[in-house]
PDB file of N, CA and C in Angstrom:
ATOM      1  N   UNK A   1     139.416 -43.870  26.663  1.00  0.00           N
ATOM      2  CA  UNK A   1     138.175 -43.638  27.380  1.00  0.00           C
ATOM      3  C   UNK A   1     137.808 -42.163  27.249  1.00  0.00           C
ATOM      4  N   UNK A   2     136.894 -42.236  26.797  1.00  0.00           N
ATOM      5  CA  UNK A   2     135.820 -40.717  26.791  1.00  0.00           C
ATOM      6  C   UNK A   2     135.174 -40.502  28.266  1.00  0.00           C
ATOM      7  N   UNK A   3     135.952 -38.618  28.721  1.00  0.00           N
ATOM      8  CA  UNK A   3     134.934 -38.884  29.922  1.00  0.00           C
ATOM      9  C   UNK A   3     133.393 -37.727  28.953  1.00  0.00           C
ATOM     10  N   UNK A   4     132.405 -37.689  30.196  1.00  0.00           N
ATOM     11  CA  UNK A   4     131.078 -37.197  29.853  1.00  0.00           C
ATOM     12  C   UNK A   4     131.862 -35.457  29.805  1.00  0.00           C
ATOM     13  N   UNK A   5     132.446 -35.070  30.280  1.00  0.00           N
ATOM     14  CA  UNK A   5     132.877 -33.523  30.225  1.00  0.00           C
ATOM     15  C   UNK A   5     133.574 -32.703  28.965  1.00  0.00           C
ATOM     16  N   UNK A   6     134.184 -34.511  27.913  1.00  0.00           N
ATOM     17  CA  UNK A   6     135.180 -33.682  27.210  1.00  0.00           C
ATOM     18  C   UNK A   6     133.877 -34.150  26.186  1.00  0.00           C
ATOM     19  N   UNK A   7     132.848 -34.660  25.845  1.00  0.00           N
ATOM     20  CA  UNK A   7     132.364 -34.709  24.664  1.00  0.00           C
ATOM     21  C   UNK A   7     131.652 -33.588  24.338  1.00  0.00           C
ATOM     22  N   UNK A   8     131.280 -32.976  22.830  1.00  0.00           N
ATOM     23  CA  UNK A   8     131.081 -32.310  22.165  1.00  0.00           C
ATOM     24  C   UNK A   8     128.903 -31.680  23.065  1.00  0.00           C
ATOM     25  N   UNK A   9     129.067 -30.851  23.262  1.00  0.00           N
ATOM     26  CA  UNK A   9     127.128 -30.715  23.471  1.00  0.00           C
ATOM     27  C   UNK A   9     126.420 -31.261  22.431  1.00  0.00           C
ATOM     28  N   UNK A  10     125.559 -31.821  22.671  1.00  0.00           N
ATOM     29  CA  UNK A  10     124.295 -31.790  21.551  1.00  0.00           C
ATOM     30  C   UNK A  10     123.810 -30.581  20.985  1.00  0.00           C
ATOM     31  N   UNK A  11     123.639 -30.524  19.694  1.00  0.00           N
ATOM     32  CA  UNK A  11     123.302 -29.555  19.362  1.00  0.00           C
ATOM     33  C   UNK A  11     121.850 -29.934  18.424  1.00  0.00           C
ATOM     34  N   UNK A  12     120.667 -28.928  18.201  1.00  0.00           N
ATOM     35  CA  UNK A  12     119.833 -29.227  18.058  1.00  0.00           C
ATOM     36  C   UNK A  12     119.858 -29.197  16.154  1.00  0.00           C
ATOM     37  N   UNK A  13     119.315 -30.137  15.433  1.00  0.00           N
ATOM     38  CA  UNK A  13     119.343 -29.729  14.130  1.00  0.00           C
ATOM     39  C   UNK A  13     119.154 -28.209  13.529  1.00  0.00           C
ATOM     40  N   UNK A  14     118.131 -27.617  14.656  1.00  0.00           N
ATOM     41  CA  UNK A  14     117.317 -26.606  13.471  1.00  0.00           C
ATOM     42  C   UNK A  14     118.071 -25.396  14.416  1.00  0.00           C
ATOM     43  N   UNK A  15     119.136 -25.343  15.114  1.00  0.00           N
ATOM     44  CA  UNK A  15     120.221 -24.492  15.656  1.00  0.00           C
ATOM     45  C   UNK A  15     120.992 -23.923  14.447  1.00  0.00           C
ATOM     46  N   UNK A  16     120.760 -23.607  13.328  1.00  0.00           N
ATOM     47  CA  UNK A  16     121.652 -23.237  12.408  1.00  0.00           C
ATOM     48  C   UNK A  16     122.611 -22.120  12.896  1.00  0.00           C
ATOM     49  N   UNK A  17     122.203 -21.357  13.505  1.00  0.00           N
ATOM     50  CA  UNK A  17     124.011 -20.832  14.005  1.00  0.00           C
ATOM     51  C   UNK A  17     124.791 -20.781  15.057  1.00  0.00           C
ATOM     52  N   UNK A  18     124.362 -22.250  15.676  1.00  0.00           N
ATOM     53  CA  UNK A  18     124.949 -23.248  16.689  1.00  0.00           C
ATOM     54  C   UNK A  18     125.286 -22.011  17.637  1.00  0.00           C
ATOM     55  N   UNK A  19     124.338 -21.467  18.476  1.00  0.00           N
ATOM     56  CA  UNK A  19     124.433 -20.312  19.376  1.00  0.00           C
ATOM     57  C   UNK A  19     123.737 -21.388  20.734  1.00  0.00           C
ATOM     58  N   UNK A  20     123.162 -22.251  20.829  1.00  0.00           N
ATOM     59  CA  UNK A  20     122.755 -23.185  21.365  1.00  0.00           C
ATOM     60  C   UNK A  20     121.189 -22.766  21.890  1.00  0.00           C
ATOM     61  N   UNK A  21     120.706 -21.871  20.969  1.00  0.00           N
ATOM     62  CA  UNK A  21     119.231 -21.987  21.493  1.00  0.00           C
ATOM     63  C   UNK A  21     118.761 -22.259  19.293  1.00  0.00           C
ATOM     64  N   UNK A  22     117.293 -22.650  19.523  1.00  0.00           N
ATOM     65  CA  UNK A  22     116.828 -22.203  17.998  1.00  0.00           C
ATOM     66  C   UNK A  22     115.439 -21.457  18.368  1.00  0.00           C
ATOM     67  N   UNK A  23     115.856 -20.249  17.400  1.00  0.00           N
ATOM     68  CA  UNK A  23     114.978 -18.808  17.710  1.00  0.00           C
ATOM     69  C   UNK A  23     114.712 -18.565  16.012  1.00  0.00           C
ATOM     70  N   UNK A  24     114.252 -17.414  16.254  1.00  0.00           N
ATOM     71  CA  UNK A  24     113.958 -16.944  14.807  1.00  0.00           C
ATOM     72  C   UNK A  24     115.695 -16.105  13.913  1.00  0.00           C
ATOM     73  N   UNK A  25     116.337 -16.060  14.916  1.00  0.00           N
ATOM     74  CA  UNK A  25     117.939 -15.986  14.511  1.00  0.00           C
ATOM     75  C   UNK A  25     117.577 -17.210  13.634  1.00  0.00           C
ATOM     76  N   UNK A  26     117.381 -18.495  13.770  1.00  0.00           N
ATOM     77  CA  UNK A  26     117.786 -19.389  13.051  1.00  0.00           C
ATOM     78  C   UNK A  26     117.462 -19.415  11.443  1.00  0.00           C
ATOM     79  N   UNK A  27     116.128 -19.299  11.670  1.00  0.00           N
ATOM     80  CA  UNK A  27     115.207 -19.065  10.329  1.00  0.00           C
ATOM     81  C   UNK A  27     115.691 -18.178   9.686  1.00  0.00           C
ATOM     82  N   UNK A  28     116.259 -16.916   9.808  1.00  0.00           N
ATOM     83  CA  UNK A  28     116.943 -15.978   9.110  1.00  0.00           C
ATOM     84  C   UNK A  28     118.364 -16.199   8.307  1.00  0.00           C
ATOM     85  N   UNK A  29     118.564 -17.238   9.217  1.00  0.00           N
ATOM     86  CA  UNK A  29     120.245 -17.225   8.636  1.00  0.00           C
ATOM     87  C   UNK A  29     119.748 -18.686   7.425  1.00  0.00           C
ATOM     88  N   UNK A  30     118.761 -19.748   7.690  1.00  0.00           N
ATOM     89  CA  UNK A  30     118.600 -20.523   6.623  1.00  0.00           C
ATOM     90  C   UNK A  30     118.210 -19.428   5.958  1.00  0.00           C
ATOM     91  N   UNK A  31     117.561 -19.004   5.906  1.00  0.00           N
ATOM     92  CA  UNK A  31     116.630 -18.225   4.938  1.00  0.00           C
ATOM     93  C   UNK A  31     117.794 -17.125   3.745  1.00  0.00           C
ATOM     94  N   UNK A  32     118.515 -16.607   4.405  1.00  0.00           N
ATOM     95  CA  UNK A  32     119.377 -16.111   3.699  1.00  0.00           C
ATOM     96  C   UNK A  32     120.469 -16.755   2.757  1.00  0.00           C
ATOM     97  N   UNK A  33     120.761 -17.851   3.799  1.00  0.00           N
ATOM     98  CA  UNK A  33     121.570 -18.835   2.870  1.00  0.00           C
ATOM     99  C   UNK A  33     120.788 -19.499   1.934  1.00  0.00           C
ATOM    100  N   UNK A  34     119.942 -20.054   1.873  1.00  0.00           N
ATOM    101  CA  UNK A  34     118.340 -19.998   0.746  1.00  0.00           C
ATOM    102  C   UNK A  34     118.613 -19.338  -0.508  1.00  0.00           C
ATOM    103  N   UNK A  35     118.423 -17.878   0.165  1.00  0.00           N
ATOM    104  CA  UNK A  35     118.274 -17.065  -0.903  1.00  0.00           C
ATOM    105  C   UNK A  35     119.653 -16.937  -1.290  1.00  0.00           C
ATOM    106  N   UNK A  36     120.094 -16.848  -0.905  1.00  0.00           N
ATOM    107  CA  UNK A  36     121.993 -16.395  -1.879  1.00  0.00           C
ATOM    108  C   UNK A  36     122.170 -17.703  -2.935  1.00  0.00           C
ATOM    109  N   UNK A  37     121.747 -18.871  -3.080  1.00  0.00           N
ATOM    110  CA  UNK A  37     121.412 -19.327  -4.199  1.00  0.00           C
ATOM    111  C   UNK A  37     122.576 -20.620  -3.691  1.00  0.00           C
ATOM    112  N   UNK A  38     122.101 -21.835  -4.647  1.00  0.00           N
ATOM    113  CA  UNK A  38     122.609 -23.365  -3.972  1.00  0.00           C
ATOM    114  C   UNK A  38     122.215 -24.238  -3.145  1.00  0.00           C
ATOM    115  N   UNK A  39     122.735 -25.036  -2.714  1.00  0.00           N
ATOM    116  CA  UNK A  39     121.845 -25.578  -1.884  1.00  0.00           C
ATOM    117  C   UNK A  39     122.753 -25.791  -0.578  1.00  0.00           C
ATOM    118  N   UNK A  40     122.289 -25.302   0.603  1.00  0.00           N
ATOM    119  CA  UNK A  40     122.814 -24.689   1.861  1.00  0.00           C
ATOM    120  C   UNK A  40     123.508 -26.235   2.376  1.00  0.00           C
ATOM    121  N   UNK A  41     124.164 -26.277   3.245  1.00  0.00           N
ATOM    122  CA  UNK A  41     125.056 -27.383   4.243  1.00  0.00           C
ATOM    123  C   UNK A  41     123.871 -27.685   5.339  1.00  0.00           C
ATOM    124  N   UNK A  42     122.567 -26.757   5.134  1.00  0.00           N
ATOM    125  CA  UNK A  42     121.944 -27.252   6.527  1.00  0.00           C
ATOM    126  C   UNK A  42     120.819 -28.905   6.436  1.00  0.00           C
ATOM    127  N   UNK A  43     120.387 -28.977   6.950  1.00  0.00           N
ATOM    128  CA  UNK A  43     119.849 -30.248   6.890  1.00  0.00           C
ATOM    129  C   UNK A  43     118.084 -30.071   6.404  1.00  0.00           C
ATOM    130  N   UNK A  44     117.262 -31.247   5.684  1.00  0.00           N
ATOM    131  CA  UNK A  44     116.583 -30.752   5.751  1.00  0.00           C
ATOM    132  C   UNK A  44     115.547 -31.143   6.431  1.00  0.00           C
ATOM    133  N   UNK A  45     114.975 -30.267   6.712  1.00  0.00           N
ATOM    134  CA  UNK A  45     114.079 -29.928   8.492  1.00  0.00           C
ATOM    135  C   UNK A  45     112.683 -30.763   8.538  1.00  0.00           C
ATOM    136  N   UNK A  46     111.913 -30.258   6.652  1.00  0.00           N
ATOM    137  CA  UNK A  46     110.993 -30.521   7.118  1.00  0.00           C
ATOM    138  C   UNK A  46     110.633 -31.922   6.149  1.00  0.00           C
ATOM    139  N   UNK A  47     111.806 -32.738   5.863  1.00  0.00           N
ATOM    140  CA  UNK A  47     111.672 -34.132   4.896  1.00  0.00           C
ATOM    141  C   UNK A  47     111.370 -34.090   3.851  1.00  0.00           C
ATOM    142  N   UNK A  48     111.482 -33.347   2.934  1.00  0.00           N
ATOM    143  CA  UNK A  48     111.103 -33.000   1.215  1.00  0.00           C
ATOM    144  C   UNK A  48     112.173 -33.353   0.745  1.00  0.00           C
ATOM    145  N   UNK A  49     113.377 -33.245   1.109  1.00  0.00           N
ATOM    146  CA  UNK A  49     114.466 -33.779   0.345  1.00  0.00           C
ATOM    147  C   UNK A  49     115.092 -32.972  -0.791  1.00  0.00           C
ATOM    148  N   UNK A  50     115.086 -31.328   0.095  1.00  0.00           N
ATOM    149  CA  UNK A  50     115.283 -30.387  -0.622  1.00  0.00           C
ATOM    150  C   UNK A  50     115.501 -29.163   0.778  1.00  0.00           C
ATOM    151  N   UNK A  51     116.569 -28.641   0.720  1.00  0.00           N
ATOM    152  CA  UNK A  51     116.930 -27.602   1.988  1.00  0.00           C
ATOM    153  C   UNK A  51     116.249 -26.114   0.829  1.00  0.00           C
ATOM    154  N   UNK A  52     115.092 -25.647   1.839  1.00  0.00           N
ATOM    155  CA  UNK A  52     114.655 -24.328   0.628  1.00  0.00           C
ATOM    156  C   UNK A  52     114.246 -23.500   2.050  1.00  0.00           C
ATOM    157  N   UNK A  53     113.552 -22.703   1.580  1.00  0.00           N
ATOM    158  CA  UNK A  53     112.318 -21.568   1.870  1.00  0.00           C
ATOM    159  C   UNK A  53     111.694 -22.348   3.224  1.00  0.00           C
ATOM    160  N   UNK A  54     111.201 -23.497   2.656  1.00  0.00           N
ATOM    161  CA  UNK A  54     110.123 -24.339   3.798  1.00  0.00           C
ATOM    162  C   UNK A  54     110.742 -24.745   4.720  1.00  0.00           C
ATOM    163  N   UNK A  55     112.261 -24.883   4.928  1.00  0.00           N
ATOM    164  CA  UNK A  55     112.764 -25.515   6.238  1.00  0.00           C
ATOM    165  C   UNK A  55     113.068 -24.589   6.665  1.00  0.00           C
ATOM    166  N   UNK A  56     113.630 -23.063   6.241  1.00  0.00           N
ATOM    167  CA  UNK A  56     113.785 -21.782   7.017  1.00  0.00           C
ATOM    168  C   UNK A  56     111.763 -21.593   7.997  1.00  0.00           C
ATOM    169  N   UNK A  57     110.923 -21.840   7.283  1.00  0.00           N
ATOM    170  CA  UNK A  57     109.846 -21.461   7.634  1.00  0.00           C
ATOM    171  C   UNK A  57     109.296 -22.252   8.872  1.00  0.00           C
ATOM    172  N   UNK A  58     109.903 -23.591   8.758  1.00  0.00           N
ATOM    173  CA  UNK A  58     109.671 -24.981   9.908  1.00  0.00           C
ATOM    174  C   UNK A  58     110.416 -24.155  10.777  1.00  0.00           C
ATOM    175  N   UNK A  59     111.756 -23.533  10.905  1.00  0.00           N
ATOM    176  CA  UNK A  59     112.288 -23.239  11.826  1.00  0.00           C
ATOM    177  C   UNK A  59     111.386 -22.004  13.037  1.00  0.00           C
ATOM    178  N   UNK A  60     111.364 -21.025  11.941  1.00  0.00           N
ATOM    179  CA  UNK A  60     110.196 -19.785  12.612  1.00  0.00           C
ATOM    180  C   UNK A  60     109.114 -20.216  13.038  1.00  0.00           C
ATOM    181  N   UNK A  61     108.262 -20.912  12.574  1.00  0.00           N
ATOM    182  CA  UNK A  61     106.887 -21.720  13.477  1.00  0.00           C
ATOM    183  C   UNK A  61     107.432 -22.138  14.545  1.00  0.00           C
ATOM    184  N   UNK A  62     108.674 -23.674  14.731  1.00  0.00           N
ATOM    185  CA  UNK A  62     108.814 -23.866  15.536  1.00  0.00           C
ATOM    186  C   UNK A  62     109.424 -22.749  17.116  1.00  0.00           C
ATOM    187  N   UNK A  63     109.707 -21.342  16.087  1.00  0.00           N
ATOM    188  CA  UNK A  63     110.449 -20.618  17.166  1.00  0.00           C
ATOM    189  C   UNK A  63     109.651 -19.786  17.796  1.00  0.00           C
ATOM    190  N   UNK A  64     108.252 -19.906  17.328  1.00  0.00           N
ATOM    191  CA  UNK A  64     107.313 -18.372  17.780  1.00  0.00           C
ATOM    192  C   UNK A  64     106.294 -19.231  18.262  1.00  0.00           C
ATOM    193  N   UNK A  65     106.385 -20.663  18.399  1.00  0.00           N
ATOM    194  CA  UNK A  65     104.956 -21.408  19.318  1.00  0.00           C
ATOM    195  C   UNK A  65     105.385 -21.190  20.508  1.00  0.00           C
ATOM    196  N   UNK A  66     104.314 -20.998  21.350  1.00  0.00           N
ATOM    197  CA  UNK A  66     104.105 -21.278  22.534  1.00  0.00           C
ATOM    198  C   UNK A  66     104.150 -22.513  23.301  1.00  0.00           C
ATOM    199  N   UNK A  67     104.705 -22.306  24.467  1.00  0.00           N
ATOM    200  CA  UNK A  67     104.674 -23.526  25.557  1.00  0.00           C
ATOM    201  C   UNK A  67     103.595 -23.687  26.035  1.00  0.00           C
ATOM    202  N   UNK A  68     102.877 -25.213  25.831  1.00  0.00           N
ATOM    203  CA  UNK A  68     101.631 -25.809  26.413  1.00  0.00           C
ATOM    204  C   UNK A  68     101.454 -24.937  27.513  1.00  0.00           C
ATOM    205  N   UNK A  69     100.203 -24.495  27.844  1.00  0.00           N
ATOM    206  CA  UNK A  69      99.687 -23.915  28.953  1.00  0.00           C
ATOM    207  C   UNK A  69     100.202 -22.329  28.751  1.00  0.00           C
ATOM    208  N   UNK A  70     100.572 -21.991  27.581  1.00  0.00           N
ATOM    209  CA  UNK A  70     101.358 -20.236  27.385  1.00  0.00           C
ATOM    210  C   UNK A  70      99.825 -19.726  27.201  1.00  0.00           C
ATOM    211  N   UNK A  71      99.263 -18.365  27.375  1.00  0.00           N
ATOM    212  CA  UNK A  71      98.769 -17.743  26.825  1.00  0.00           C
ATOM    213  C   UNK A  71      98.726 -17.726  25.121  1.00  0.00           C
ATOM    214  N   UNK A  72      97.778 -17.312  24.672  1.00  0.00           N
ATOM    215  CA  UNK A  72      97.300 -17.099  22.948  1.00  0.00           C
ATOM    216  C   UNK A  72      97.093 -15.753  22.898  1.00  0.00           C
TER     217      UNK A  72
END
Protein backbone atom coordinates (compact mmCIF):
# COMPACT_ATOMS: atom_id res chain seq x y z
CA UNK A 1 0.00 0.00 0.00
CA UNK A 2 1.07 3.47 -1.12
CA UNK A 3 0.32 6.13 1.40
CA UNK A 4 -0.51 9.88 -0.32
CA UNK A 5 2.79 11.31 1.67
CA UNK A 6 5.39 8.89 0.33
CA UNK A 7 4.46 9.43 -3.46
CA UNK A 8 6.69 11.34 -5.71
CA UNK A 9 5.06 15.44 -6.35
CA UNK A 10 3.78 16.12 -9.63
CA UNK A 11 5.89 17.79 -11.51
CA UNK A 12 4.94 20.03 -14.33
CA UNK A 13 6.29 19.03 -17.95
CA UNK A 14 7.71 22.40 -18.91
CA UNK A 15 9.61 22.45 -15.16
CA UNK A 16 12.84 21.54 -16.86
CA UNK A 17 14.95 22.02 -13.83
CA UNK A 18 12.44 20.39 -11.60
CA UNK A 19 12.86 23.45 -9.04
CA UNK A 20 9.01 23.09 -8.84
CA UNK A 21 7.92 26.33 -10.32
CA UNK A 22 8.24 26.92 -14.51
CA UNK A 23 9.76 30.45 -15.02
CA UNK A 24 11.95 31.70 -17.58
CA UNK A 25 14.85 29.61 -15.57
CA UNK A 26 13.15 26.98 -17.55
CA UNK A 27 13.37 28.26 -21.09
CA UNK A 28 17.02 28.93 -20.57
CA UNK A 29 18.13 25.72 -19.51
CA UNK A 30 15.99 24.03 -22.70
CA UNK A 31 17.38 26.53 -24.66
CA UNK A 32 20.89 25.83 -23.83
CA UNK A 33 20.58 22.26 -23.94
CA UNK A 34 19.13 23.09 -27.61
CA UNK A 35 21.94 24.76 -28.42
CA UNK A 36 24.85 22.47 -27.17
CA UNK A 37 23.67 20.24 -29.99
CA UNK A 38 21.39 16.69 -30.00
CA UNK A 39 18.43 16.19 -29.11
CA UNK A 40 17.69 17.10 -25.32
CA UNK A 41 15.82 14.32 -22.72
CA UNK A 42 13.15 17.08 -22.41
CA UNK A 43 9.80 16.50 -23.81
CA UNK A 44 8.30 18.07 -26.55
CA UNK A 45 6.19 21.02 -25.40
CA UNK A 46 4.84 22.34 -28.26
CA UNK A 47 3.81 18.82 -30.49
CA UNK A 48 6.12 19.07 -33.61
CA UNK A 49 7.78 16.04 -32.75
CA UNK A 50 11.03 17.60 -32.44
CA UNK A 51 12.52 19.08 -28.85
CA UNK A 52 14.26 22.54 -30.50
CA UNK A 53 14.32 26.35 -30.12
CA UNK A 54 10.30 26.39 -30.22
CA UNK A 55 9.66 24.40 -27.06
CA UNK A 56 12.39 26.50 -25.13
CA UNK A 57 10.24 29.54 -26.59
CA UNK A 58 6.58 27.78 -25.51
CA UNK A 59 8.21 27.71 -22.20
CA UNK A 60 9.10 31.72 -21.93
CA UNK A 61 5.60 32.82 -23.32
CA UNK A 62 4.11 30.55 -21.05
CA UNK A 63 6.40 32.11 -18.19
CA UNK A 64 6.00 35.94 -18.85
CA UNK A 65 1.90 35.81 -19.41
CA UNK A 66 -0.06 37.28 -17.15
CA UNK A 67 -2.81 36.10 -14.80
CA UNK A 68 -6.41 36.78 -16.13
CA UNK A 69 -7.39 40.05 -14.65
CA UNK A 70 -3.19 41.08 -14.34
CA UNK A 71 -2.55 44.41 -15.64
CA UNK A 72 -0.95 44.88 -19.49
Amino acid sequence: VVHQSARTPAVAREDINRDGQVNILDAFALARAVQAGGQPASPDLNGDSVVDRRDADHIAVQAVKLEKGGRS
